[in-house]
N, C-alpha and C. Protein backbone atom coordinates (compact mmCIF):
# COMPACT_ATOMS: atom_id res chain seq x y z
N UNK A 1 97.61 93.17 90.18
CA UNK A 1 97.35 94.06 91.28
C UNK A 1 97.65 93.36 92.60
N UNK A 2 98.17 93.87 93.37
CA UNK A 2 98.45 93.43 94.73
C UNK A 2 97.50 93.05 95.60
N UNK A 3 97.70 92.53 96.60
CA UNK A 3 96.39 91.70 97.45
C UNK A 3 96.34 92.22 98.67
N UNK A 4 97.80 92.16 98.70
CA UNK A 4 97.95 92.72 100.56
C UNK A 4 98.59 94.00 100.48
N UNK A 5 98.88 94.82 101.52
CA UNK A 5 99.74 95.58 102.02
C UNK A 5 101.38 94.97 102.06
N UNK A 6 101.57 96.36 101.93
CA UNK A 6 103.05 96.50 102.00
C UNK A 6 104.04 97.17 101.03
N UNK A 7 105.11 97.48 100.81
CA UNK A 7 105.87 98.40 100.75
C UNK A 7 106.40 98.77 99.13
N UNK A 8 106.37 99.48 98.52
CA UNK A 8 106.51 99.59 96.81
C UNK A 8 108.04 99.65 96.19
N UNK A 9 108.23 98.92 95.68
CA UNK A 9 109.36 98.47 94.81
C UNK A 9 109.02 98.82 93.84
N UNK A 10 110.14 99.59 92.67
CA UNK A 10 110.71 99.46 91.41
C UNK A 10 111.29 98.40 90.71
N UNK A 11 110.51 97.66 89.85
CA UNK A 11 111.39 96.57 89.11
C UNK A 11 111.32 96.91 87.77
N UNK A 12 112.54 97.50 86.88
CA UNK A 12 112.05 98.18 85.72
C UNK A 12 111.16 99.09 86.13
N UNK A 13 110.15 99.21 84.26
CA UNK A 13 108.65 100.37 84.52
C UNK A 13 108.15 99.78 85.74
N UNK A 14 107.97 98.57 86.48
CA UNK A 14 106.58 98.42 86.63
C UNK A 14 106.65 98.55 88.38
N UNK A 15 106.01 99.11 89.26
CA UNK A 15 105.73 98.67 90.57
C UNK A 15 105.22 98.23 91.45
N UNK A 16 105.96 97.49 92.08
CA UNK A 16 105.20 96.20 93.25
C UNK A 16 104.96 97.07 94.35
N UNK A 17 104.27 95.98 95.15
CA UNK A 17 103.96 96.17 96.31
C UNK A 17 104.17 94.82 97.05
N UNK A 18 105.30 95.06 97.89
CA UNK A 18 106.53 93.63 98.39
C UNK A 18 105.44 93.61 99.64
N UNK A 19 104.78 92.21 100.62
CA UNK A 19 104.03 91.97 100.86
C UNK A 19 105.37 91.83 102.14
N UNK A 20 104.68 91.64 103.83
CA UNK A 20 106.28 91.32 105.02
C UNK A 20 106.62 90.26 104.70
N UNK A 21 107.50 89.49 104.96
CA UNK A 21 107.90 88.07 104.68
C UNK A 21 107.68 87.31 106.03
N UNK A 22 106.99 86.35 105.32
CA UNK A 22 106.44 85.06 106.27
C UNK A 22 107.29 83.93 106.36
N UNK A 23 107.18 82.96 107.00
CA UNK A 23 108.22 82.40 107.62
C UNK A 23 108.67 80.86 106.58
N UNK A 24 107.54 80.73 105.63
CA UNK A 24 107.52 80.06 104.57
C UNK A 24 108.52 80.29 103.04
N UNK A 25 108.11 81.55 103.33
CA UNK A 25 108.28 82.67 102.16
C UNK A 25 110.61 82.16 102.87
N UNK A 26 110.59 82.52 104.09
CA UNK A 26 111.66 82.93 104.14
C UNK A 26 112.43 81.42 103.60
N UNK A 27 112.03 80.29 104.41
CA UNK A 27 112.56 79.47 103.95
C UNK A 27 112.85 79.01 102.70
N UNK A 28 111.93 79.02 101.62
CA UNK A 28 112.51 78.55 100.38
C UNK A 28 113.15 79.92 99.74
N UNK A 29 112.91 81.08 100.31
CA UNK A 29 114.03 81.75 99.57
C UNK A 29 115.53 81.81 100.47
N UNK A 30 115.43 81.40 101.39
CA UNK A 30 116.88 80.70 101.68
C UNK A 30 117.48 79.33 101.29
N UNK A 31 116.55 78.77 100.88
CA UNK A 31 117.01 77.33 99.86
C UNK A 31 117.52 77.93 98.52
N UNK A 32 117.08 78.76 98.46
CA UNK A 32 117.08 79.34 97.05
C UNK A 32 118.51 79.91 96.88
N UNK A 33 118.82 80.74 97.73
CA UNK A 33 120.23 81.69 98.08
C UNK A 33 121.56 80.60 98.41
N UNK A 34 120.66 79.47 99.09
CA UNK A 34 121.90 78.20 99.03
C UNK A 34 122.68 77.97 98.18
N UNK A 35 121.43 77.71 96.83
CA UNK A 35 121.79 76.89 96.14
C UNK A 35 123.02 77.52 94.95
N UNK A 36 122.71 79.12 95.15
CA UNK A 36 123.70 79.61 94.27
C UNK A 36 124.93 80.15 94.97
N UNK A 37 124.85 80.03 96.55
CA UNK A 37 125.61 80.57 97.29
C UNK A 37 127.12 80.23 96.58
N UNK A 38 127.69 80.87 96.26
CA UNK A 38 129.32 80.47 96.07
C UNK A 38 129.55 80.32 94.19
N UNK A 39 128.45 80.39 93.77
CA UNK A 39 128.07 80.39 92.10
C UNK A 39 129.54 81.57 91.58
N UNK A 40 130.61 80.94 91.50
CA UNK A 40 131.23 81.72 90.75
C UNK A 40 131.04 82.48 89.25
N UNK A 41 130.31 83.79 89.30
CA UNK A 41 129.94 84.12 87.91
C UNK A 41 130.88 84.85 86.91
N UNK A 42 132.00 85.10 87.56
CA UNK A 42 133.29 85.29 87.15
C UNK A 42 134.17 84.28 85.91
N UNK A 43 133.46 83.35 86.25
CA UNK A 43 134.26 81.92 85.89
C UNK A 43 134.78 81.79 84.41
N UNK A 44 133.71 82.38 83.88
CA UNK A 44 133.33 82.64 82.50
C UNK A 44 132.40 81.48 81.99
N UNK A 45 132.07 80.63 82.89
CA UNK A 45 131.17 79.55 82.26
C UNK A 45 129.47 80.29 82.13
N UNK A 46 129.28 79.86 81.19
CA UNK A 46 128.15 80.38 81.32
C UNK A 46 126.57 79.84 81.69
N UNK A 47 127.06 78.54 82.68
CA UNK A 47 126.15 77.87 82.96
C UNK A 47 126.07 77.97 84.51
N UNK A 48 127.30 79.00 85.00
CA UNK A 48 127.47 79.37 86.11
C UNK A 48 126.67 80.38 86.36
N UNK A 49 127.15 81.32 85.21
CA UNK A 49 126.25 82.96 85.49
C UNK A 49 124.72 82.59 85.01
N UNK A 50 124.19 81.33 84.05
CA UNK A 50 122.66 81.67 84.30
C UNK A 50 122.35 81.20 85.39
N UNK A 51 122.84 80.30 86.40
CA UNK A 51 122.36 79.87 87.43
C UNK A 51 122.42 80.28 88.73
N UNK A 52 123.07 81.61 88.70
CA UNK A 52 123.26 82.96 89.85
C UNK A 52 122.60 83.48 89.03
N UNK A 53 121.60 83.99 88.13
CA UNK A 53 121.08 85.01 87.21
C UNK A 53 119.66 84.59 88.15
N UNK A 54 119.62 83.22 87.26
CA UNK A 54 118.11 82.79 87.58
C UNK A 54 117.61 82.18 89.15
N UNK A 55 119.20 81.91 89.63
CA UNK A 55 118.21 81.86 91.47
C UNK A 55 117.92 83.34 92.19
N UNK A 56 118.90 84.35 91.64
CA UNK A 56 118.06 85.60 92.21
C UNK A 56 116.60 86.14 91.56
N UNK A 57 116.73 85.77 90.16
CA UNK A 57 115.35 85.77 90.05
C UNK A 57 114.08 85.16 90.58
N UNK A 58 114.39 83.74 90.77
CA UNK A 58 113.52 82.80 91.30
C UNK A 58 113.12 83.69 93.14
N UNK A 59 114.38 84.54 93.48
CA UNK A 59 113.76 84.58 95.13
C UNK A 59 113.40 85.79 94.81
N UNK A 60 113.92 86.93 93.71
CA UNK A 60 112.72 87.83 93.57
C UNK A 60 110.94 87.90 93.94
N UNK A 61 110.90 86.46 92.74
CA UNK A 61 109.62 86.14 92.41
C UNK A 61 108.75 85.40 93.81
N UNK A 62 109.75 85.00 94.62
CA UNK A 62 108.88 83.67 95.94
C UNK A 62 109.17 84.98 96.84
N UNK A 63 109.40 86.48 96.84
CA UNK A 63 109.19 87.01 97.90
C UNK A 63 107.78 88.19 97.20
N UNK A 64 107.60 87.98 96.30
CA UNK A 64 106.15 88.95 95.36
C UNK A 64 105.29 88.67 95.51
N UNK A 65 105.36 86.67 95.61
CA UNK A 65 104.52 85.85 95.10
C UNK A 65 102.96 85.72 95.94
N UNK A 66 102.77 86.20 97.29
CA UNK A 66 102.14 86.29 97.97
C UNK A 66 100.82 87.49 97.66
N UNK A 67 102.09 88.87 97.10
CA UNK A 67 100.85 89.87 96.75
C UNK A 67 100.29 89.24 95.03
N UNK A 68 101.15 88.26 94.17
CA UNK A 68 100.57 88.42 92.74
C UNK A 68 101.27 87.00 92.55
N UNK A 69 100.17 85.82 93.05
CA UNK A 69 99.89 84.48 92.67
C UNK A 69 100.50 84.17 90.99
N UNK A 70 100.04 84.96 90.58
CA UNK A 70 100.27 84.32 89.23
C UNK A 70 101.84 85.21 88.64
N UNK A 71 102.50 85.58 89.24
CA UNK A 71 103.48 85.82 88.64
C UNK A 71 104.55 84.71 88.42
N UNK A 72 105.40 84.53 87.40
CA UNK A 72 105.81 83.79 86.88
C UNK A 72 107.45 84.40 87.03
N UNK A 73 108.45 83.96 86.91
CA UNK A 73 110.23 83.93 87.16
C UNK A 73 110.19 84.75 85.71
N UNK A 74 109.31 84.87 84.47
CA UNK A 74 110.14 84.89 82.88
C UNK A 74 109.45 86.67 83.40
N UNK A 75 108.00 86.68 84.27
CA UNK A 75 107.80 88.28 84.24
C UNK A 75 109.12 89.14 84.79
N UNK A 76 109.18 88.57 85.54
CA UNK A 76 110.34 89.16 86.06
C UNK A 76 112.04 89.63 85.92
N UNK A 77 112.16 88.73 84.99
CA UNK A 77 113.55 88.37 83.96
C UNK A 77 113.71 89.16 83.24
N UNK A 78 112.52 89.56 82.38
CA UNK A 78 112.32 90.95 81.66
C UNK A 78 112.13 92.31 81.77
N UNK A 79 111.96 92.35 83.50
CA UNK A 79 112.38 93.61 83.78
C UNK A 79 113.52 94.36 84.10
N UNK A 80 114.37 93.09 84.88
CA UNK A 80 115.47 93.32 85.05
C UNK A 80 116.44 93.36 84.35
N UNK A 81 117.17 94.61 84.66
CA UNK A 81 118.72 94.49 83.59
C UNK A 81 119.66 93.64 84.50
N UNK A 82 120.68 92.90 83.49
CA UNK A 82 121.46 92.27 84.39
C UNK A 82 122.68 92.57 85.53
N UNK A 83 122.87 94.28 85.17
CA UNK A 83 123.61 94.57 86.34
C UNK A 83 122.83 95.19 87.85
N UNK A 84 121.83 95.17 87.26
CA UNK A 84 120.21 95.51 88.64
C UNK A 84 119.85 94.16 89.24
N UNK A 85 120.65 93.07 89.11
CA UNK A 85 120.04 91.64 89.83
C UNK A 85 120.13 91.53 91.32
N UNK A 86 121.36 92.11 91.58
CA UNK A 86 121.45 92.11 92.82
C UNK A 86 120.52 92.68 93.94
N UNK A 87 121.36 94.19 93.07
CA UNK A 87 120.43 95.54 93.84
C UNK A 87 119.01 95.21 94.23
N UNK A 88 118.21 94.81 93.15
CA UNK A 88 117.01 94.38 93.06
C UNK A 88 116.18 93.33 94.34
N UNK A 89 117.23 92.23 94.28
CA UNK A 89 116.91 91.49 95.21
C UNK A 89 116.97 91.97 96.63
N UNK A 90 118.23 92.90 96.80
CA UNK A 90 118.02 93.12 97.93
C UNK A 90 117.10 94.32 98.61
N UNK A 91 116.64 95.06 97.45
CA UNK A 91 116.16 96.17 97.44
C UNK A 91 114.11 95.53 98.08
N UNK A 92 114.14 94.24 97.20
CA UNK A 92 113.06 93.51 97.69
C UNK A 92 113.05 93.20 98.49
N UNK A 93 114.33 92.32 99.15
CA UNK A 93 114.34 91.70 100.25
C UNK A 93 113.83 92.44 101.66
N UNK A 94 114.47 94.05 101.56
CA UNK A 94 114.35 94.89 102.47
C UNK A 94 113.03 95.15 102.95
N UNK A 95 112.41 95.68 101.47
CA UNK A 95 110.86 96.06 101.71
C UNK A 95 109.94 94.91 102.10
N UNK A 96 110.76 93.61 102.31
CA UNK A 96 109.93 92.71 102.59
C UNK A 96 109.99 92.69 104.41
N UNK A 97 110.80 93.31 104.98
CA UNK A 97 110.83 93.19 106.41
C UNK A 97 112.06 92.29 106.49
N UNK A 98 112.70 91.19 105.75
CA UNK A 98 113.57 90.56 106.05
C UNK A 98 114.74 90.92 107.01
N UNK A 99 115.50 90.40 108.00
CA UNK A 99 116.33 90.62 108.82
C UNK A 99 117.32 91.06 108.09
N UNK A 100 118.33 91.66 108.40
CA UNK A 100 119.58 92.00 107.35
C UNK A 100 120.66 90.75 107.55
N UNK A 101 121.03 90.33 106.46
CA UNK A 101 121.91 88.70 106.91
C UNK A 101 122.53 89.41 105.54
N UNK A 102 124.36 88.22 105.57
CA UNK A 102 125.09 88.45 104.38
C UNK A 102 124.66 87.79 103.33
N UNK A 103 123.96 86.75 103.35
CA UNK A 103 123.54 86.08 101.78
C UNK A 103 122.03 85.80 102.06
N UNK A 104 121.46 85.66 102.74
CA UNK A 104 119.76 84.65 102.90
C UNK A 104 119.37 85.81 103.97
N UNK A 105 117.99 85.48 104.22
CA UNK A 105 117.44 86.65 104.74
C UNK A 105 117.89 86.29 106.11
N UNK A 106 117.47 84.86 106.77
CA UNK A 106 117.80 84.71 108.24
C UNK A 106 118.82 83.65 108.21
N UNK A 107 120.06 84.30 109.37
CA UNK A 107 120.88 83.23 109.58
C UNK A 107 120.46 82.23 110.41
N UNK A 108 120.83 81.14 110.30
CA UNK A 108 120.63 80.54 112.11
C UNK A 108 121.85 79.79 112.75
């Protein structure tokens, strides 16, 4: 159950409630967006595509994580289908208040 306020997301069945994004929150999910930034998933390697799979999952989860402490990256993995990874993230990102940027929430 959610803790704070804020705005309801669809992930799969289940729905959140995406909490604004704080300035903590923003930073490691822009470490996060770094790290896969440029992740060719095309490549056909497949150590490429889990590692663009699982950093959008990971910033799914560090922008939730505020309304539901105990959520974990594997709850989340299982809701998502893999052509909804994107959508998803950004669909979170939005309801989180985040600025609109091309890859991370804030440029600088």
């Amino acid at each position: 159950m959610a803790t704070r306020e804020g705005r309801p997301v669809k992930i799969g069945e289940r729905e959140f409630i995406v909490p604004r994004l704080r300035c903590g929150t923003n930073r490691r999910v822009s470490e996060i967006i770094e790290e896969i930034d440029g992740v060719d998933v095309k490549s056909g390697k497949r150590a490429d595509t889990q590692r663009w799979f699982d950093g959008h999952q990971r910033a799914i989860c560090e922008l939730l994580r505020r309304n539901y402490p105990d959520l974990d990256v594997r709850d989340i993995e299982d809701l998502i289908d893999t052509d909804a990874v994107v959508t998803t993230f950004f669909a979170v990102l939005a309801a989180s208040g985040a600025p609109s940027g091309k890859s991370s929430p804030v440029s600088a």
